[in-house]
C-alpha atoms as a PDB file:
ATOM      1  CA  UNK A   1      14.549 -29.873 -15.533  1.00  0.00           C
ATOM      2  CA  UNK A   2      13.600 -28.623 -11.850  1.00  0.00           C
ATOM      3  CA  UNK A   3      10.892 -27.407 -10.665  1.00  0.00           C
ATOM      4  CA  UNK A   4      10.592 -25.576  -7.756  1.00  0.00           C
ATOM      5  CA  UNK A   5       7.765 -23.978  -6.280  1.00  0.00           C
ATOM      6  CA  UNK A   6       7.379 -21.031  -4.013  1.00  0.00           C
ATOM      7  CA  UNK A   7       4.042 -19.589  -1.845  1.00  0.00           C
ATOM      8  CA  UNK A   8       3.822 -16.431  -0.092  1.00  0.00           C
ATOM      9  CA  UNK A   9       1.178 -15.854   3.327  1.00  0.00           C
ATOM     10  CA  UNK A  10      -1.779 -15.632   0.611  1.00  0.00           C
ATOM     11  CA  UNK A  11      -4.816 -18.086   2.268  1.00  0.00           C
ATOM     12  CA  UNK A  12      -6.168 -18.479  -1.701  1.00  0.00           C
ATOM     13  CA  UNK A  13      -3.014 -20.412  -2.665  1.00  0.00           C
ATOM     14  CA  UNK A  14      -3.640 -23.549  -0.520  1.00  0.00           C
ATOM     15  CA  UNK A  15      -7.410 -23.026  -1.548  1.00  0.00           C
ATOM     16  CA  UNK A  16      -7.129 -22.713  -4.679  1.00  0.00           C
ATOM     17  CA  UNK A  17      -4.151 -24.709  -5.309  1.00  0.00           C
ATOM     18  CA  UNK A  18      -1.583 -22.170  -7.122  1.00  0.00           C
ATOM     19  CA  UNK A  19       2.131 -21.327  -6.368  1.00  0.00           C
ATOM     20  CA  UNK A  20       2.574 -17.248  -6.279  1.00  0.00           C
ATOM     21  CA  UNK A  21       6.141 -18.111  -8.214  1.00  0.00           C
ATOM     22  CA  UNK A  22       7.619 -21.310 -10.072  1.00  0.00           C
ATOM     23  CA  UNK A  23      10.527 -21.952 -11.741  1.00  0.00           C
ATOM     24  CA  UNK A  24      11.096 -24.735 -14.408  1.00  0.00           C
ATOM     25  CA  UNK A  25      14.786 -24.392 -14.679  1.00  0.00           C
ATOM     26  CA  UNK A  26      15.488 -20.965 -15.721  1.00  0.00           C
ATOM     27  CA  UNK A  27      11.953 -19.687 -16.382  1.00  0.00           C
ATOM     28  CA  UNK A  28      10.475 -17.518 -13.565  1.00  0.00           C
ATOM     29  CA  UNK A  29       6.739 -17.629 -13.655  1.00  0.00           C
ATOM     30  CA  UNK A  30       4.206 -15.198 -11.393  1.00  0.00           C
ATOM     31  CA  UNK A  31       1.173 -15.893 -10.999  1.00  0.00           C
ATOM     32  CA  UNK A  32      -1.551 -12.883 -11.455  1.00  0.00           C
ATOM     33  CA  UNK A  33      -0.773 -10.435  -8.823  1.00  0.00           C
ATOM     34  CA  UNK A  34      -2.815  -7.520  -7.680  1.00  0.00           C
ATOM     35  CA  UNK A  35      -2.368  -4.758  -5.593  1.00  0.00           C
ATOM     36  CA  UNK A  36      -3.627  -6.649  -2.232  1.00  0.00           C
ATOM     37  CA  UNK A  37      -1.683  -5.589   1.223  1.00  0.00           C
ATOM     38  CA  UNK A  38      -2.750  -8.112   4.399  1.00  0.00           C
ATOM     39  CA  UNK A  39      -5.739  -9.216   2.940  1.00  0.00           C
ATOM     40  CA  UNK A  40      -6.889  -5.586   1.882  1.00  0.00           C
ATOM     41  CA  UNK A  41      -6.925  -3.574  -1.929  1.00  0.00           C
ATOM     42  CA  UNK A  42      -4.790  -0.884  -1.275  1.00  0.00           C
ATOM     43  CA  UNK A  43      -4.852   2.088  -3.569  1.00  0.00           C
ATOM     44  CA  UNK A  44      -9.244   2.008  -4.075  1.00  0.00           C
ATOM     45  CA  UNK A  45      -9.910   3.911  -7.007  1.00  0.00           C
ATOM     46  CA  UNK A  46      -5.725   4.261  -8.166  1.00  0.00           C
ATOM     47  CA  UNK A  47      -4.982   2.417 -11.347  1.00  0.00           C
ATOM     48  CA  UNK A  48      -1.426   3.895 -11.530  1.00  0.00           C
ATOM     49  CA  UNK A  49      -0.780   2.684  -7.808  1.00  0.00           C
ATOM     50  CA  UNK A  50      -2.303  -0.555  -7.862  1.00  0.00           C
ATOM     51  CA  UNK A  51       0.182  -1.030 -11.097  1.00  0.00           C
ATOM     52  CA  UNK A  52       3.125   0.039  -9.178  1.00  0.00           C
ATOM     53  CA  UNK A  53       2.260  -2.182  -5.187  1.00  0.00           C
ATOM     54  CA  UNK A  54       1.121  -5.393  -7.707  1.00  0.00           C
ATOM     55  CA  UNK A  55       4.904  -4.839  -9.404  1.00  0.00           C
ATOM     56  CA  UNK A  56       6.274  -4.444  -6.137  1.00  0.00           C
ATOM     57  CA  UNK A  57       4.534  -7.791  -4.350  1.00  0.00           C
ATOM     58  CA  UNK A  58       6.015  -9.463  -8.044  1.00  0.00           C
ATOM     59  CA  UNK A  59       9.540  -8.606  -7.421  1.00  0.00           C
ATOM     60  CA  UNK A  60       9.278 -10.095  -3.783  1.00  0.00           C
ATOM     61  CA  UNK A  61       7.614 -12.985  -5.754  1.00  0.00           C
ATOM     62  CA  UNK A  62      10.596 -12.933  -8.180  1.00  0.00           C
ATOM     63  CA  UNK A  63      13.164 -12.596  -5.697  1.00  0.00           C
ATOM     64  CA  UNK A  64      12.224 -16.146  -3.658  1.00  0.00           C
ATOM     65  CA  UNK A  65      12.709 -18.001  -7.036  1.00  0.00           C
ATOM     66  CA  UNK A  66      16.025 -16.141  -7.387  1.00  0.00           C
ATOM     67  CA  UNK A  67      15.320 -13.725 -10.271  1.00  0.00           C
ATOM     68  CA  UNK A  68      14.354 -10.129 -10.098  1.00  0.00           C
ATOM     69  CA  UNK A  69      12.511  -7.191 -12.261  1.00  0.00           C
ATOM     70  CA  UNK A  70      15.748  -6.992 -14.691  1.00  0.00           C
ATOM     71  CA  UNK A  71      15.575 -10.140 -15.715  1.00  0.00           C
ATOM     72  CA  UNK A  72      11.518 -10.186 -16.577  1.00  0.00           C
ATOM     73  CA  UNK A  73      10.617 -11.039 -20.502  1.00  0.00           C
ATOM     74  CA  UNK A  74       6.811 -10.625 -20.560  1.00  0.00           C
ATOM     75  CA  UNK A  75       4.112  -9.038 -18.366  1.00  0.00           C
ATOM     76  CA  UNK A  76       0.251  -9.774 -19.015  1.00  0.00           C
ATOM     77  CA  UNK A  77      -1.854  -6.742 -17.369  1.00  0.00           C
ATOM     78  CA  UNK A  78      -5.478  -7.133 -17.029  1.00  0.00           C
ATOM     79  CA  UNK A  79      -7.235  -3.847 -16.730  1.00  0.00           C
ATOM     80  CA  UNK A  80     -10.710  -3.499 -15.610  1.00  0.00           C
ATOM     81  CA  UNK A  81     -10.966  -0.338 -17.486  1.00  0.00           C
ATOM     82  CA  UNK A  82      -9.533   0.182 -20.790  1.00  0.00           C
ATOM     83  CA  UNK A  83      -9.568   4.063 -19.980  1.00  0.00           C
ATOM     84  CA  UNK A  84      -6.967   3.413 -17.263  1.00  0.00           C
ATOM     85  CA  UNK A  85      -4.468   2.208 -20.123  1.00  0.00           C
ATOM     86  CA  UNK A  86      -1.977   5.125 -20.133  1.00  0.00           C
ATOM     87  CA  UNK A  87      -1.989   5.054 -16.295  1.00  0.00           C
ATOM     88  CA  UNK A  88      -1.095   1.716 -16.235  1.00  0.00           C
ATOM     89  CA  UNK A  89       1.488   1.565 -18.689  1.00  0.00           C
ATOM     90  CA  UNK A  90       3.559   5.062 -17.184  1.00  0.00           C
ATOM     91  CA  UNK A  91       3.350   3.276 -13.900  1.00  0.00           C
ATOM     92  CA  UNK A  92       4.846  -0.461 -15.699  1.00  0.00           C
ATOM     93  CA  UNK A  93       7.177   2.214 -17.811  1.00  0.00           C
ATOM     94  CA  UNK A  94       8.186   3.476 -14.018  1.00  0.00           C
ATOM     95  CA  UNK A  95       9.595   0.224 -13.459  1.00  0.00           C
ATOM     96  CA  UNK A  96      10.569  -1.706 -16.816  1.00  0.00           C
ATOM     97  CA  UNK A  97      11.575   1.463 -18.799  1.00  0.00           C
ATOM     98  CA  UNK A  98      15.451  -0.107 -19.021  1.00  0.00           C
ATOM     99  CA  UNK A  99      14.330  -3.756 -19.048  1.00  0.00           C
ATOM    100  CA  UNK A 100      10.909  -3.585 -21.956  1.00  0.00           C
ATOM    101  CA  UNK A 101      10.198  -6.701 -21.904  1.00  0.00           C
ATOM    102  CA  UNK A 102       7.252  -7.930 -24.434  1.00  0.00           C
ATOM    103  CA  UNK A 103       3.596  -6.531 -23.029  1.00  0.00           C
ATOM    104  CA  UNK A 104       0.034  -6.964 -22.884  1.00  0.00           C
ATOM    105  CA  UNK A 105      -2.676  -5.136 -21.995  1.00  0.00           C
ATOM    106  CA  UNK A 106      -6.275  -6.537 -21.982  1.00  0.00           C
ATOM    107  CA  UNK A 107      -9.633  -5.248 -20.724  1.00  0.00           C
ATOM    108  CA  UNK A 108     -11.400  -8.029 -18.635  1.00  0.00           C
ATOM    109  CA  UNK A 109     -14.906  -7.330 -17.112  1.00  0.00           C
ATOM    110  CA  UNK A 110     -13.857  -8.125 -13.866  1.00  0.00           C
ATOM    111  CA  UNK A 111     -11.108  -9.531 -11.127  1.00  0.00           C
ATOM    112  CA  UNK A 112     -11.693 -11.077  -8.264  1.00  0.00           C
ATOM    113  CA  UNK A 113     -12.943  -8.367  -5.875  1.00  0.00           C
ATOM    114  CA  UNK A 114     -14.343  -5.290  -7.552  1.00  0.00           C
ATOM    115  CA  UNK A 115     -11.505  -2.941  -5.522  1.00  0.00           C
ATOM    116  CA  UNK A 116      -8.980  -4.591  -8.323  1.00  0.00           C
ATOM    117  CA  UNK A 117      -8.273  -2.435 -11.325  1.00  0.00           C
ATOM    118  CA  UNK A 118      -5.350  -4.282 -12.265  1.00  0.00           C
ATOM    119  CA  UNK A 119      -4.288  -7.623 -12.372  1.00  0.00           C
ATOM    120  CA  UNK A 120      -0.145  -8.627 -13.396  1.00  0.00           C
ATOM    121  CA  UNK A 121       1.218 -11.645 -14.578  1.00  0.00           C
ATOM    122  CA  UNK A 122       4.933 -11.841 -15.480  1.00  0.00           C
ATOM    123  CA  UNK A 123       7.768 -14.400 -16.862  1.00  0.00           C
ATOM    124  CA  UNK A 124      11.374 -14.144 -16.708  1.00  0.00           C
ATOM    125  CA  UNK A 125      14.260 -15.447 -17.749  1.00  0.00           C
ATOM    126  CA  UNK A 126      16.892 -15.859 -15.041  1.00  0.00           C
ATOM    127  CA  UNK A 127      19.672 -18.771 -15.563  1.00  0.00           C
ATOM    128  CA  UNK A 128      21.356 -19.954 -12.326  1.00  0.00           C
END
């Protein structure tokens, strides 16, 4: 099996040594992606936003490893707020309401800067 590995301009992956997106044959995997725009949170205080820019910067992710948002089988969402679970899940229902793949949503106490509210991991499935 091949893997291949794929970065985007985010400083933390060399630092912290992570790949935003690798595939092992046909498995996609992203890495936990939040709603973070040149360095900056967008969407302060906007649960239902930060879903939908996080899902957005994970299709880019998908799309260098040759996959895309049709072809996803599980997202992981880590919420900082359990309250913000409906927002959440409209906004991944916004973009997965054809595909469903498997879900889960988890509370966390906190992500990396306190701007985050949500935090997205995915796998797909995507044969050459």
């Amino acid at each position: 099996m091949t893997i291949e590995r794929f970065g985007s301009d985010n400083p933390w992956e060399g630092a912290v040594g992570y790949s935003r997106v690798v595939r092992a044959g046909d498995h996609v995997h992203v890495a936990g992606t939040t709603a973070t725009v040149d360095g900056r949170v967008v969407a302060v205080g906007d649960a239902a936003e930060q879903t939908r820019v996080a899902l957005r910067i994970v299709a880019e992710a998908l799309a260098r490893a040759g996959a895309s948002l049709a072809d996803v089988v599980r997202t992981r969402m880590f919420v900082t707020d359990i309250a913000d679970w409906e927002a959440v899940g409209r906004a991944h229902g916004e973009v997965f309401a054809d595909v469903r793949p498997v879900a889960t949503m988890v509370e966390v106490s906190g992500l990396i800067d306190p701007d985050h509210l949500v935090e997205i991991e995915v796998d797909a499935y995507a044969p050459r």
